[in-house]
PDB file of N, CA and C in Angstrom:
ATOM      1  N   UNK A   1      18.783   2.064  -8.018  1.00  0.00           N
ATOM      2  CA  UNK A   1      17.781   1.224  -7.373  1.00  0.00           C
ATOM      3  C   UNK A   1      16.917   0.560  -8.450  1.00  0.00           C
ATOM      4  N   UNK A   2      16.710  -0.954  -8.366  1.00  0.00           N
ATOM      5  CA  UNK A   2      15.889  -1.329  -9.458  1.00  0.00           C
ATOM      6  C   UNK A   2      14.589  -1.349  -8.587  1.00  0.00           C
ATOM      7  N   UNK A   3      13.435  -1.202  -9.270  1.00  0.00           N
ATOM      8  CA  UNK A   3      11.886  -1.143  -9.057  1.00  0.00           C
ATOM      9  C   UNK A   3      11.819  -2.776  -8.804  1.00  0.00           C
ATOM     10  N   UNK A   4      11.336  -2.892  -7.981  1.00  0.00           N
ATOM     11  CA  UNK A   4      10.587  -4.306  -7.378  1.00  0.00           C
ATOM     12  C   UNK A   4       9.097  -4.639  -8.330  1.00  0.00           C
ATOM     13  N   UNK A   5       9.338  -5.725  -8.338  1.00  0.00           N
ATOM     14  CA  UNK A   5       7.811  -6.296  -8.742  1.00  0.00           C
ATOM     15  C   UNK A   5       6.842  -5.914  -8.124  1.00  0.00           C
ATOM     16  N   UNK A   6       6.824  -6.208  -7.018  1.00  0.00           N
ATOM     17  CA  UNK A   6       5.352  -5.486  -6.347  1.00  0.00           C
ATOM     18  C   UNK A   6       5.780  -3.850  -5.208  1.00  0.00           C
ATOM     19  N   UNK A   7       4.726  -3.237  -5.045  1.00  0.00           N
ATOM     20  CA  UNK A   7       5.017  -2.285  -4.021  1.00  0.00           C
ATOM     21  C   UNK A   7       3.590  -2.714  -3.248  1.00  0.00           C
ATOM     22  N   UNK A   8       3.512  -2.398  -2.101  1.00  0.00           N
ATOM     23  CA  UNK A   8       2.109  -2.577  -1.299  1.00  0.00           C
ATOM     24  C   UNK A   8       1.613  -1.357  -0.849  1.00  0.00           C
ATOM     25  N   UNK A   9      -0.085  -1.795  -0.889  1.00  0.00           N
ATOM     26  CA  UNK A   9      -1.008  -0.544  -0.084  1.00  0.00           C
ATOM     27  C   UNK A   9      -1.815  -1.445   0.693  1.00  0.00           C
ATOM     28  N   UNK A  10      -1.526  -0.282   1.858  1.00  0.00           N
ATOM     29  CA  UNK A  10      -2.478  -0.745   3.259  1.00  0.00           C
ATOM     30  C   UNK A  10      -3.489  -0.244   3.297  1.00  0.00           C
ATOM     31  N   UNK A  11      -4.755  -0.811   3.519  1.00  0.00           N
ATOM     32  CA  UNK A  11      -6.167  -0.306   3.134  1.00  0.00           C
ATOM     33  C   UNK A  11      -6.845  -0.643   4.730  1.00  0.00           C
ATOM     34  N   UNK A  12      -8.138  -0.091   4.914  1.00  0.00           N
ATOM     35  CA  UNK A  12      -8.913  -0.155   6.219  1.00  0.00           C
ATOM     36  C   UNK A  12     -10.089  -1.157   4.828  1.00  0.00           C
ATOM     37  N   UNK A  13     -10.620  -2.249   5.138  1.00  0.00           N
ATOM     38  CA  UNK A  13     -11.636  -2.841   4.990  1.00  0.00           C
ATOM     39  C   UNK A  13     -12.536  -2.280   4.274  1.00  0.00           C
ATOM     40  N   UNK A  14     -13.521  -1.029   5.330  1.00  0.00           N
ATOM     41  CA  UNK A  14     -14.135  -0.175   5.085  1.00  0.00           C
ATOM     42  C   UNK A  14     -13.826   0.720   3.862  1.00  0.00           C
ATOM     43  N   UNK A  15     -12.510   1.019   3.817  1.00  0.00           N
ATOM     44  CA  UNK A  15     -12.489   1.679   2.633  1.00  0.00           C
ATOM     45  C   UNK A  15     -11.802   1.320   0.993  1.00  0.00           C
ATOM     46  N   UNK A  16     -11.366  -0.307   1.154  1.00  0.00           N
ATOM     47  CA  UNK A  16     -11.394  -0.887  -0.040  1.00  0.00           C
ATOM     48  C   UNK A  16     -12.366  -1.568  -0.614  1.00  0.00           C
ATOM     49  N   UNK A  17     -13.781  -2.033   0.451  1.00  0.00           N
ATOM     50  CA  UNK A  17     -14.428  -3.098  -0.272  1.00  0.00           C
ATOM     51  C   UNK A  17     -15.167  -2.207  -1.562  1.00  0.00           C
ATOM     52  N   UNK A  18     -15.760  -0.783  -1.367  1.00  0.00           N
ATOM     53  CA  UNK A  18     -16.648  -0.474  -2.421  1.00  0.00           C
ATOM     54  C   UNK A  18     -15.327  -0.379  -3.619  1.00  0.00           C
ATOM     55  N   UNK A  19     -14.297  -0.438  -3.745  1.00  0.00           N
ATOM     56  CA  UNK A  19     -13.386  -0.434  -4.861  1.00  0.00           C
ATOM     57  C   UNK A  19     -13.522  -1.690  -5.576  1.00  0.00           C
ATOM     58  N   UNK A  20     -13.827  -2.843  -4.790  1.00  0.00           N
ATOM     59  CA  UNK A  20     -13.830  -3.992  -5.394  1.00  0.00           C
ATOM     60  C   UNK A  20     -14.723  -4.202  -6.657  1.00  0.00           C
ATOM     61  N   UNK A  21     -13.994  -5.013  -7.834  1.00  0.00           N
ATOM     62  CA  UNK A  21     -15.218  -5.077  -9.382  1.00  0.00           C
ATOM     63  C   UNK A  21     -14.915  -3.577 -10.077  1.00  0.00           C
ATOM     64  N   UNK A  22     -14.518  -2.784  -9.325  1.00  0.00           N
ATOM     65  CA  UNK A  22     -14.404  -1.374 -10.309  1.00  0.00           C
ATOM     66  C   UNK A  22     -13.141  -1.128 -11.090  1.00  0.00           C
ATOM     67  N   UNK A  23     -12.977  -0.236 -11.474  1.00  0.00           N
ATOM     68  CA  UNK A  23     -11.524   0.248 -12.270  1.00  0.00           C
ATOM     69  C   UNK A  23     -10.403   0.619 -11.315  1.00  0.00           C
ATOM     70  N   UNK A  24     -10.741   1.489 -10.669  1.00  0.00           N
ATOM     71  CA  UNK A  24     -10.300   2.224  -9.466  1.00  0.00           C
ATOM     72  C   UNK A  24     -10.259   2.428  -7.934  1.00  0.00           C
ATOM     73  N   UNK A  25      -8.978   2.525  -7.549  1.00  0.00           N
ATOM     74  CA  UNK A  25      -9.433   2.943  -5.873  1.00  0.00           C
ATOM     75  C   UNK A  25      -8.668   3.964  -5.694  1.00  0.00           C
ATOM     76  N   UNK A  26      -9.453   5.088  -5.100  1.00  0.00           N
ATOM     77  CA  UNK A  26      -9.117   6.269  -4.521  1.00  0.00           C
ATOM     78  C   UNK A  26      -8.372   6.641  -3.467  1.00  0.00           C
ATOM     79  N   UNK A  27      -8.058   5.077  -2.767  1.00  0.00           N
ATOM     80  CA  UNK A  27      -6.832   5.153  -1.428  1.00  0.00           C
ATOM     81  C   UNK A  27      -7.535   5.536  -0.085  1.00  0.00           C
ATOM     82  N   UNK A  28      -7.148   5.561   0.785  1.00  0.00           N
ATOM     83  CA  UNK A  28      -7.590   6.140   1.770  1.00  0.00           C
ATOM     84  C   UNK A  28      -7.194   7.235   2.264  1.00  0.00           C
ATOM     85  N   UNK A  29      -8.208   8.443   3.296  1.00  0.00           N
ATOM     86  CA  UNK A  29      -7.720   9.623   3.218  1.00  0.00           C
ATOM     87  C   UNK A  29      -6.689  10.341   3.133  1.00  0.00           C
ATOM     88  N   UNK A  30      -5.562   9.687   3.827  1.00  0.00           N
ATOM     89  CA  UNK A  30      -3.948  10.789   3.505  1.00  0.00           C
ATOM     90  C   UNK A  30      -3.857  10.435   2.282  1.00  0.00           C
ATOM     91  N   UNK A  31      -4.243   9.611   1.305  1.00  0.00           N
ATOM     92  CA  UNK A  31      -3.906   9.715  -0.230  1.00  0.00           C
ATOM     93  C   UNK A  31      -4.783  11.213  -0.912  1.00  0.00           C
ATOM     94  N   UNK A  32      -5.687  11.084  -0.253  1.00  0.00           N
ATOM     95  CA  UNK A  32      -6.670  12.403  -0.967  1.00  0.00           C
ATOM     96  C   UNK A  32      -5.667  13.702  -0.205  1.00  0.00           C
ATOM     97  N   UNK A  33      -5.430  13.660   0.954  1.00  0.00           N
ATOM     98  CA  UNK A  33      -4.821  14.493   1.479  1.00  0.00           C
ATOM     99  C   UNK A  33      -3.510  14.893   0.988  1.00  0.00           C
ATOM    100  N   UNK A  34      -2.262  14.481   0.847  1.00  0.00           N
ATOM    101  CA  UNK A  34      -1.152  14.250   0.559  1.00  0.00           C
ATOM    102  C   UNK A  34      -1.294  14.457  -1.357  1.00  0.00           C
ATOM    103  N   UNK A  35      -2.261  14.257  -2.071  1.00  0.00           N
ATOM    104  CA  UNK A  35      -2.788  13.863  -3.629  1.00  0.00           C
ATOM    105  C   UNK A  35      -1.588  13.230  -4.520  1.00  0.00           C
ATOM    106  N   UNK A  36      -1.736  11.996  -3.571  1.00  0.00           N
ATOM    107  CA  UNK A  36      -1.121  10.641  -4.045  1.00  0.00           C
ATOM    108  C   UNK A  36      -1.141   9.487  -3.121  1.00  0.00           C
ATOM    109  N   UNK A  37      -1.216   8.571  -3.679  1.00  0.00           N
ATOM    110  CA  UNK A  37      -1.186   7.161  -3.287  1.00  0.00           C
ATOM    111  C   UNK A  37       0.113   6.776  -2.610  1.00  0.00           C
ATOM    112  N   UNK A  38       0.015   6.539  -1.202  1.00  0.00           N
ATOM    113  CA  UNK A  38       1.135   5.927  -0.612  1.00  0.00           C
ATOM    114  C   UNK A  38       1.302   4.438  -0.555  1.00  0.00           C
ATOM    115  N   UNK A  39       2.456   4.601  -1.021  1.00  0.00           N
ATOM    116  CA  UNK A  39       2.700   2.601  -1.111  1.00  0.00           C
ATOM    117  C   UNK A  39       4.220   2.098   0.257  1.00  0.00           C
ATOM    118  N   UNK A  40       4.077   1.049   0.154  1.00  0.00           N
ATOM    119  CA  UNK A  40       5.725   0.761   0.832  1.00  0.00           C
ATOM    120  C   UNK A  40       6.325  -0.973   0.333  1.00  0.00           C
ATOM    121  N   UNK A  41       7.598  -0.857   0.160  1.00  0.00           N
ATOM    122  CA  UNK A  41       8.061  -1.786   0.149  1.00  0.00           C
ATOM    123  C   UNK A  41       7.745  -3.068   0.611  1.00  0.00           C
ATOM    124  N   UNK A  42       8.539  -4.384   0.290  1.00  0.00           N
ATOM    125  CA  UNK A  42       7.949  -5.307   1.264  1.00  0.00           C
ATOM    126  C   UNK A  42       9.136  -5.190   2.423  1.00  0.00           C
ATOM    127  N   UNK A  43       9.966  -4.641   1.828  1.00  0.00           N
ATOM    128  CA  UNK A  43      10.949  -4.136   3.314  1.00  0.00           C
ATOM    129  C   UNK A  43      10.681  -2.800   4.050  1.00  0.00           C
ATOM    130  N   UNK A  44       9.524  -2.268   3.929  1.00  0.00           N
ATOM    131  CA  UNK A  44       9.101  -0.968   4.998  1.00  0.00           C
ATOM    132  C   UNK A  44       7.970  -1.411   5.408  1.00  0.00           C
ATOM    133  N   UNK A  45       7.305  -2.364   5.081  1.00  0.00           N
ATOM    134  CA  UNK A  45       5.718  -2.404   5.490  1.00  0.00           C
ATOM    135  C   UNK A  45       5.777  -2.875   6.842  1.00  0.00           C
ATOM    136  N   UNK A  46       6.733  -3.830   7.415  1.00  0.00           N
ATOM    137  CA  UNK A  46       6.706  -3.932   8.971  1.00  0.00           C
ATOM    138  C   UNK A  46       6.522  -2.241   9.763  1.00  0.00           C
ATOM    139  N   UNK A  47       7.520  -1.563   9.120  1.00  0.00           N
ATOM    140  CA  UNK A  47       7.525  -0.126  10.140  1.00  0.00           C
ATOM    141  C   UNK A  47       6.228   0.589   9.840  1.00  0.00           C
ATOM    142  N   UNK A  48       5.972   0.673   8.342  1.00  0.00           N
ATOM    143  CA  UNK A  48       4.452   1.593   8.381  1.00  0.00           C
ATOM    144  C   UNK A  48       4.034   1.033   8.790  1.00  0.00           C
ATOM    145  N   UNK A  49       3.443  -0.491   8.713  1.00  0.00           N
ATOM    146  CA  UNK A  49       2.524  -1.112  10.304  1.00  0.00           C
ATOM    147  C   UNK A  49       2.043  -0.425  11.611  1.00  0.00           C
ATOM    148  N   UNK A  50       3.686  -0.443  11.743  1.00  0.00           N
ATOM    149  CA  UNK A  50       3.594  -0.441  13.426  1.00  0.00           C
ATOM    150  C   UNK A  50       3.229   1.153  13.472  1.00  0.00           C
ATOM    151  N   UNK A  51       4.141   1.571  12.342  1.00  0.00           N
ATOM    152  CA  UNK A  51       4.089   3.089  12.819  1.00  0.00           C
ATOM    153  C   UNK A  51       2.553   4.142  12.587  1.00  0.00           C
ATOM    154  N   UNK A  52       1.637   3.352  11.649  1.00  0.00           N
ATOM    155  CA  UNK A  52       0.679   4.241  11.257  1.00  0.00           C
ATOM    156  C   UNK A  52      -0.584   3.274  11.710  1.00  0.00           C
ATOM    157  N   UNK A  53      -0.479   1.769  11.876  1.00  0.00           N
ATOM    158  CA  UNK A  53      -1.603   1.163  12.096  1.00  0.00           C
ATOM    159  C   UNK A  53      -1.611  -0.360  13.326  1.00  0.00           C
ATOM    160  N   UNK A  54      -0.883   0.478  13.843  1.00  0.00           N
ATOM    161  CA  UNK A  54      -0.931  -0.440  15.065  1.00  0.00           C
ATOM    162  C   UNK A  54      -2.023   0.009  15.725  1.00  0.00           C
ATOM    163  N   UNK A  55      -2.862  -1.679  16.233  1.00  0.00           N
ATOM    164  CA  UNK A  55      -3.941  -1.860  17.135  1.00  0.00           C
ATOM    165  C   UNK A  55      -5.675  -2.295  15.896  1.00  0.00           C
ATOM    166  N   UNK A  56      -4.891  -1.744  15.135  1.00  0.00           N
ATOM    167  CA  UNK A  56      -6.117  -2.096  13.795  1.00  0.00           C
ATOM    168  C   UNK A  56      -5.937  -3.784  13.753  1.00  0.00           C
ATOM    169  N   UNK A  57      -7.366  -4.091  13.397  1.00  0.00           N
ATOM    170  CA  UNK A  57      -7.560  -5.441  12.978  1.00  0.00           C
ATOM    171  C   UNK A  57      -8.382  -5.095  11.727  1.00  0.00           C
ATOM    172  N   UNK A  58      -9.135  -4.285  10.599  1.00  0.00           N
ATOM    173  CA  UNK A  58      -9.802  -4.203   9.851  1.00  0.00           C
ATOM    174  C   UNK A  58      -9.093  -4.031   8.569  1.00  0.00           C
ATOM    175  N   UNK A  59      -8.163  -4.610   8.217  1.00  0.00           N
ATOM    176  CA  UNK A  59      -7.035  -3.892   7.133  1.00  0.00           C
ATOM    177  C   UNK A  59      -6.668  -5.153   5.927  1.00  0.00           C
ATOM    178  N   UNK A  60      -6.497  -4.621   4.925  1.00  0.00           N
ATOM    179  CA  UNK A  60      -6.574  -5.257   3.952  1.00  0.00           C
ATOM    180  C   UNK A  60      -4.965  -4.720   3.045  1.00  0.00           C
ATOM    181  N   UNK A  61      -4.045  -6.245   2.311  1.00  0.00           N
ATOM    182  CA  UNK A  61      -2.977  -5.599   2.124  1.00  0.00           C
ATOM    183  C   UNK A  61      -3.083  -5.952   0.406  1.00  0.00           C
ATOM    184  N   UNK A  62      -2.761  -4.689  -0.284  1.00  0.00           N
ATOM    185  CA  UNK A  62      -2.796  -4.779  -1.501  1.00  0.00           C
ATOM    186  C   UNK A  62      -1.759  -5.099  -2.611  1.00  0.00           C
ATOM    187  N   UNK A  63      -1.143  -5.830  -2.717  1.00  0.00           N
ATOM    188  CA  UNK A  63       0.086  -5.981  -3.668  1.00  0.00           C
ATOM    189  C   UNK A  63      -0.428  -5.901  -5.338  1.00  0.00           C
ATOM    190  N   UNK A  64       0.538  -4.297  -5.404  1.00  0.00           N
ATOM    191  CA  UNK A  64       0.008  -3.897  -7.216  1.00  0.00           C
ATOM    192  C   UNK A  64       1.479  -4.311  -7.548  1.00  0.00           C
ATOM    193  N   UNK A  65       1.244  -4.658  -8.881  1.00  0.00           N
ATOM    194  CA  UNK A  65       2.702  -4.962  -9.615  1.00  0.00           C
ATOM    195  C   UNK A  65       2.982  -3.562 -10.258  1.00  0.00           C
ATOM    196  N   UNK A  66       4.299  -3.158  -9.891  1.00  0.00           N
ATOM    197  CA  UNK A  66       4.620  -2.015 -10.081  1.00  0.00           C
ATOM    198  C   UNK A  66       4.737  -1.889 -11.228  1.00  0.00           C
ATOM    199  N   UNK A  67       5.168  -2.516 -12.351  1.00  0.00           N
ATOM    200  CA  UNK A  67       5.004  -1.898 -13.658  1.00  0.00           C
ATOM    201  C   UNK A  67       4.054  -1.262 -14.189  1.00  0.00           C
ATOM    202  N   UNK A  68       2.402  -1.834 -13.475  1.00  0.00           N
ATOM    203  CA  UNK A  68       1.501  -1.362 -14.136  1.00  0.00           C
ATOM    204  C   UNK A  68       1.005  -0.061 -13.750  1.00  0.00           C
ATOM    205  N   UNK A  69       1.924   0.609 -13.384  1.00  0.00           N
ATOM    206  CA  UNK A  69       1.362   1.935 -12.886  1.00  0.00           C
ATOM    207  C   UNK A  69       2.520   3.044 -13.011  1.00  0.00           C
ATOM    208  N   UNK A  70       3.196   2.164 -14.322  1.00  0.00           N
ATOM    209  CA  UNK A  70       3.737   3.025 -15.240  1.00  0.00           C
ATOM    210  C   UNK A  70       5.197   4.593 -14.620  1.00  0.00           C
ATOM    211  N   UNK A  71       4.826   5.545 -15.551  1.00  0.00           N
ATOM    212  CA  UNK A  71       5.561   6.554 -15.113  1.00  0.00           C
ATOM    213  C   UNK A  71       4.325   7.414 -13.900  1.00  0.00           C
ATOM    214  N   UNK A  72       2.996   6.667 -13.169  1.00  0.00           N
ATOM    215  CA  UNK A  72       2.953   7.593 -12.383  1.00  0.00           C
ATOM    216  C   UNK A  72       3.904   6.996 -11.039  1.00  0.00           C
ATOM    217  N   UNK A  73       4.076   5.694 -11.198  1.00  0.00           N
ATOM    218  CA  UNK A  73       4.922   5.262  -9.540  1.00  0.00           C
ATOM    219  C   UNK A  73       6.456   6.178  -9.663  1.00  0.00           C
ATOM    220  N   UNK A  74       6.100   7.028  -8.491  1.00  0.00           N
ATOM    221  CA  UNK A  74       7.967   7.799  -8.682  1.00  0.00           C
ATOM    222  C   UNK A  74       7.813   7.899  -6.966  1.00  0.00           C
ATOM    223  N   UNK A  75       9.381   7.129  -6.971  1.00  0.00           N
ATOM    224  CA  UNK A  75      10.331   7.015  -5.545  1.00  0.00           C
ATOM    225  C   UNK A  75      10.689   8.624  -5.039  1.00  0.00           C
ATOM    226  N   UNK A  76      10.485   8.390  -3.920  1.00  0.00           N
ATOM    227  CA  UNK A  76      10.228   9.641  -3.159  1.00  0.00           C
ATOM    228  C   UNK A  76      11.060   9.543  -1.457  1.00  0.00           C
ATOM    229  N   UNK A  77      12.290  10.901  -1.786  1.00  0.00           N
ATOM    230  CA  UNK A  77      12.862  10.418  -0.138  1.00  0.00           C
ATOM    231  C   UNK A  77      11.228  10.712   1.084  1.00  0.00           C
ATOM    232  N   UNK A  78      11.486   9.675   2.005  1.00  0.00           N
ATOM    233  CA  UNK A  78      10.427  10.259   3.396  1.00  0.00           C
ATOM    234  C   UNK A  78      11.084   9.499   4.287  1.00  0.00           C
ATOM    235  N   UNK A  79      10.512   8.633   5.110  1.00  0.00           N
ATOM    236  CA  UNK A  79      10.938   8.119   6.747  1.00  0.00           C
ATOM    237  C   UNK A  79      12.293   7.929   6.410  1.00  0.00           C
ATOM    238  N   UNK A  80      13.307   8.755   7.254  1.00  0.00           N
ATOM    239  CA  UNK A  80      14.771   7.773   7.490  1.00  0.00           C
ATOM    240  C   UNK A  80      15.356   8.373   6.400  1.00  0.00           C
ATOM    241  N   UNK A  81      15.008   8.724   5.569  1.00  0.00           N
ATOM    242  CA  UNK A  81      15.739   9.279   4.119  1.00  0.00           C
ATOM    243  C   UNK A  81      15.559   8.309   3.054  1.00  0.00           C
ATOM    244  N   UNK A  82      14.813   6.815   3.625  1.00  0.00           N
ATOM    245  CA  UNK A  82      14.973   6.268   2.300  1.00  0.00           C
ATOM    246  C   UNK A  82      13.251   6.248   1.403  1.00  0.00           C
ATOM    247  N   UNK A  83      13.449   5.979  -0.197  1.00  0.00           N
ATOM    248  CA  UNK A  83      13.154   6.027  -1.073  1.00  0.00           C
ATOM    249  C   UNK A  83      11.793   5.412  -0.608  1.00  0.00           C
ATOM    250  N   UNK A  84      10.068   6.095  -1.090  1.00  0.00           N
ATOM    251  CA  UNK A  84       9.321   5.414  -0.801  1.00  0.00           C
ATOM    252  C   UNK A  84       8.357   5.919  -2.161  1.00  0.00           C
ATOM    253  N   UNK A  85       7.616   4.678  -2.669  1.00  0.00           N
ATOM    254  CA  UNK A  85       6.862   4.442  -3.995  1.00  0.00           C
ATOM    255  C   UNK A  85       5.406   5.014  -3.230  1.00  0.00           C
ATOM    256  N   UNK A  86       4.962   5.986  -4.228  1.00  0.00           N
ATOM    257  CA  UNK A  86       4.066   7.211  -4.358  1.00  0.00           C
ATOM    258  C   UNK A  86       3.521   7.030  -6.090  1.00  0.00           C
ATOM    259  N   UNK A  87       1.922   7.322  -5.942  1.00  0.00           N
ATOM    260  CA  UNK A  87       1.281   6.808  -7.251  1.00  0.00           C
ATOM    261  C   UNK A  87       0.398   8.296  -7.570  1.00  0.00           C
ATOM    262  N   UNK A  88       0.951   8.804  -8.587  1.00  0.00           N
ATOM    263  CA  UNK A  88       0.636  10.318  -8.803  1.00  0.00           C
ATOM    264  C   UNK A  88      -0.347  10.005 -10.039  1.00  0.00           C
ATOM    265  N   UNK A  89      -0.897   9.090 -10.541  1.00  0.00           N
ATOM    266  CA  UNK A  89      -1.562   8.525 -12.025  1.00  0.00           C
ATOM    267  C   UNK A  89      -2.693   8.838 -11.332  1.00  0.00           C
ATOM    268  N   UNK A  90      -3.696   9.390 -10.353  1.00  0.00           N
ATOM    269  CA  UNK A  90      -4.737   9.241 -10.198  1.00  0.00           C
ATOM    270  C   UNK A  90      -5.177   8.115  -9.287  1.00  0.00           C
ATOM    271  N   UNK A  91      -6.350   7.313  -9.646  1.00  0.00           N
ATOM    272  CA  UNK A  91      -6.831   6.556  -8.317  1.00  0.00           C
ATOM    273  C   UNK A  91      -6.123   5.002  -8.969  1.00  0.00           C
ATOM    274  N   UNK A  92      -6.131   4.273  -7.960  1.00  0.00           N
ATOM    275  CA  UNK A  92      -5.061   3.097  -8.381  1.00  0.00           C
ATOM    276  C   UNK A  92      -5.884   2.351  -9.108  1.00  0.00           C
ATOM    277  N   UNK A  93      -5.430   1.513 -10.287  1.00  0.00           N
ATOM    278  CA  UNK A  93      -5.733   0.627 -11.091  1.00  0.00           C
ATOM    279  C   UNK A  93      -6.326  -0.190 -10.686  1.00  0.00           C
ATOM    280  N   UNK A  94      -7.384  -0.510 -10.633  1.00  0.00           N
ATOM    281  CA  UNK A  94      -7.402  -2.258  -9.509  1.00  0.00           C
ATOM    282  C   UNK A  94      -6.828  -3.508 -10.285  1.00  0.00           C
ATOM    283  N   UNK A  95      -6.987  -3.120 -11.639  1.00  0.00           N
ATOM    284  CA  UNK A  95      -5.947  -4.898 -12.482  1.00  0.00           C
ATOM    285  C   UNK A  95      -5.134  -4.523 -12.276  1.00  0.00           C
ATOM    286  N   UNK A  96      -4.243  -3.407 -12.153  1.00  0.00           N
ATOM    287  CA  UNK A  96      -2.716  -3.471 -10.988  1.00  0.00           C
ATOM    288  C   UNK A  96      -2.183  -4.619 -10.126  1.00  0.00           C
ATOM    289  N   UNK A  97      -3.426  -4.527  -9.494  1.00  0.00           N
ATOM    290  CA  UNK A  97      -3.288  -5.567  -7.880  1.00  0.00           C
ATOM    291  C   UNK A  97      -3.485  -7.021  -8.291  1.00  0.00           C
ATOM    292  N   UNK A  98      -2.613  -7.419  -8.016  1.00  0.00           N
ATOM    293  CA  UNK A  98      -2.392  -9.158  -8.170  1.00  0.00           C
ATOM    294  C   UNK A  98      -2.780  -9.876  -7.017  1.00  0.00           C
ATOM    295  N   UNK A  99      -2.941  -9.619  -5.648  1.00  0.00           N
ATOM    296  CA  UNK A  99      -3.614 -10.054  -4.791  1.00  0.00           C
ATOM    297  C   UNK A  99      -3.960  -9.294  -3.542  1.00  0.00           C
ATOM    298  N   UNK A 100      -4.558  -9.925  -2.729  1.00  0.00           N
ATOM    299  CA  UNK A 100      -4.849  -9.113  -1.510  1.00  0.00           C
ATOM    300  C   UNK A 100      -5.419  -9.746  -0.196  1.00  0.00           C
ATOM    301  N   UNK A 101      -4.441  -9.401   0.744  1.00  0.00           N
ATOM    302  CA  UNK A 101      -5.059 -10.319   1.980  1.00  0.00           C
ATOM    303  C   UNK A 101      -5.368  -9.479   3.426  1.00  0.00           C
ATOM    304  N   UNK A 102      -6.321 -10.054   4.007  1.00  0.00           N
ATOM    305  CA  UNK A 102      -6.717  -9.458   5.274  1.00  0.00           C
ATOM    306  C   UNK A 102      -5.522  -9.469   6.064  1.00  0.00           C
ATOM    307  N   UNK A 103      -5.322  -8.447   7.121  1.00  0.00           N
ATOM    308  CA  UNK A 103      -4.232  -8.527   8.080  1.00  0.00           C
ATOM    309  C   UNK A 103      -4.373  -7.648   9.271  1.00  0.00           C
ATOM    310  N   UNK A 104      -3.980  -8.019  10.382  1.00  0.00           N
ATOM    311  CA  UNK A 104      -4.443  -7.192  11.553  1.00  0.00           C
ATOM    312  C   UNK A 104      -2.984  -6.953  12.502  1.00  0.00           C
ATOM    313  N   UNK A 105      -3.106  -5.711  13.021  1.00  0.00           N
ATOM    314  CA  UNK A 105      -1.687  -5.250  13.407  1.00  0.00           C
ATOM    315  C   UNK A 105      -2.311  -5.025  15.013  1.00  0.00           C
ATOM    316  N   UNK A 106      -1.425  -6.111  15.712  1.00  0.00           N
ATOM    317  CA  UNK A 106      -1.606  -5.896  17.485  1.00  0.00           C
ATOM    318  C   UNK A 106      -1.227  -4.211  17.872  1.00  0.00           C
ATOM    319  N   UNK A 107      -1.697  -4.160  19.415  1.00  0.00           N
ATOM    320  CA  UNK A 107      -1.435  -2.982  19.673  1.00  0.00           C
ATOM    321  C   UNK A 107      -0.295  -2.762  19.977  1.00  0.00           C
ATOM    322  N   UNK A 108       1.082  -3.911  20.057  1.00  0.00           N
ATOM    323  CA  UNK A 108       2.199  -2.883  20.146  1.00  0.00           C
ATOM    324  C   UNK A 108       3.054  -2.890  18.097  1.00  0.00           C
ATOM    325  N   UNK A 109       1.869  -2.869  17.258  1.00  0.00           N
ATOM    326  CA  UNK A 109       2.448  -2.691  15.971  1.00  0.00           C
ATOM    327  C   UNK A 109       2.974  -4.249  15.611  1.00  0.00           C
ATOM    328  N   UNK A 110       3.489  -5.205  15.992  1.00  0.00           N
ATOM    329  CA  UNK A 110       3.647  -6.163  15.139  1.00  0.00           C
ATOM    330  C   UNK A 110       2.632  -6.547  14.132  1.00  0.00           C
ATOM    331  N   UNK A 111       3.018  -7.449  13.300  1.00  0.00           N
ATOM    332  CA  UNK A 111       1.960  -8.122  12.020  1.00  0.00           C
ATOM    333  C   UNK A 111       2.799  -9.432  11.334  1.00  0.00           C
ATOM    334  N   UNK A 112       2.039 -10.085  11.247  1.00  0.00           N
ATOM    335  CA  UNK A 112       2.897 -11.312  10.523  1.00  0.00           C
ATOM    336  C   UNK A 112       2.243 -10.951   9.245  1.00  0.00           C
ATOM    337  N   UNK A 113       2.910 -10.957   8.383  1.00  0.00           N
ATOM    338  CA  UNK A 113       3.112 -10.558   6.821  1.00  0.00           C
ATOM    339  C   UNK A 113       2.528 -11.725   6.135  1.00  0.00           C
ATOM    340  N   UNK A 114       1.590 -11.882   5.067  1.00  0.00           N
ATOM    341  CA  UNK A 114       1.580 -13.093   4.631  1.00  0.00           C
ATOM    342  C   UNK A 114       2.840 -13.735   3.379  1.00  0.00           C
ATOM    343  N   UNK A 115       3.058 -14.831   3.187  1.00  0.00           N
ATOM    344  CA  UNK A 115       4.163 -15.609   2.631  1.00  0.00           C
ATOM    345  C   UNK A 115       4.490 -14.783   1.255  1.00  0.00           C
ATOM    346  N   UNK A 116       3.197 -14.067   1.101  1.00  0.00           N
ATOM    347  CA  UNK A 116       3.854 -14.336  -1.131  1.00  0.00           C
ATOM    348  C   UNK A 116       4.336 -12.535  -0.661  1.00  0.00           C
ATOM    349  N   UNK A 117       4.600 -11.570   0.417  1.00  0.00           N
ATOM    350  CA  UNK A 117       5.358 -10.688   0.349  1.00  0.00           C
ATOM    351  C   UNK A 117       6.838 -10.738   0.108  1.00  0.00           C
ATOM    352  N   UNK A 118       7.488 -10.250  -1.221  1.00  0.00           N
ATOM    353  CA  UNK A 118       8.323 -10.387  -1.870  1.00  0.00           C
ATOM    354  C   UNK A 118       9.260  -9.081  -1.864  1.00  0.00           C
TER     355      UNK A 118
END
């Protein structure tokens, strides 16, 4: 499997804006819980959508370029058996993240993705 340029994190509003201007973001709680950063593909992020944040409108989508997070990003079997990018380096880089856009997931889980998901 080659590593993709970007991997994405789904954030609640509330809990990315105080990250903003800093070094770091600490993720949101199942990252503290789980003690690592969950990311997903741009080919899984439709299903974690639906599957973990359907009906949310407060959400913010983070695209880090995966290189910069080095040997802590390691692929990990979970949903379905396939391979999902997990950030064990501590709290995420924020010059990692190359951009980030608001996005809101209806209540039966759809989301239109914005264009530069790759």
């Amino acid at each position: 499997m080659s590593t993709p340029e970007f991997v994405y994190k789904i954030a609640t509003l509330d809990a990315w804006a105080p990250a903003r201007g800093t070094t770091g973001f600490a993720g949101m709680p199942i990252d503290a819980k789980d003690g690592y950063i969950h990311f997903s593909t741009a080919d899984q992020l439709t299903e974690t959508l639906r599957l973990h944040f359907a009906g949310q409108s407060d959400l913010v989508l983070l695209a880090v370029r995966s290189a910069d997070l080095g040997d802590g990003l390691v692929w990990e079997t979970s949903r379905g058996g396939a391979l999902f990018p997990h950030y064990y380096g501590g709290p995420l880089p924020t010059a990692a993240i190359a951009w980030e856009s608001a996005i809101s997931v209806a209540l039966d889980g759809s989301c239109t993705l914005p264009e530069a998901v790759r």
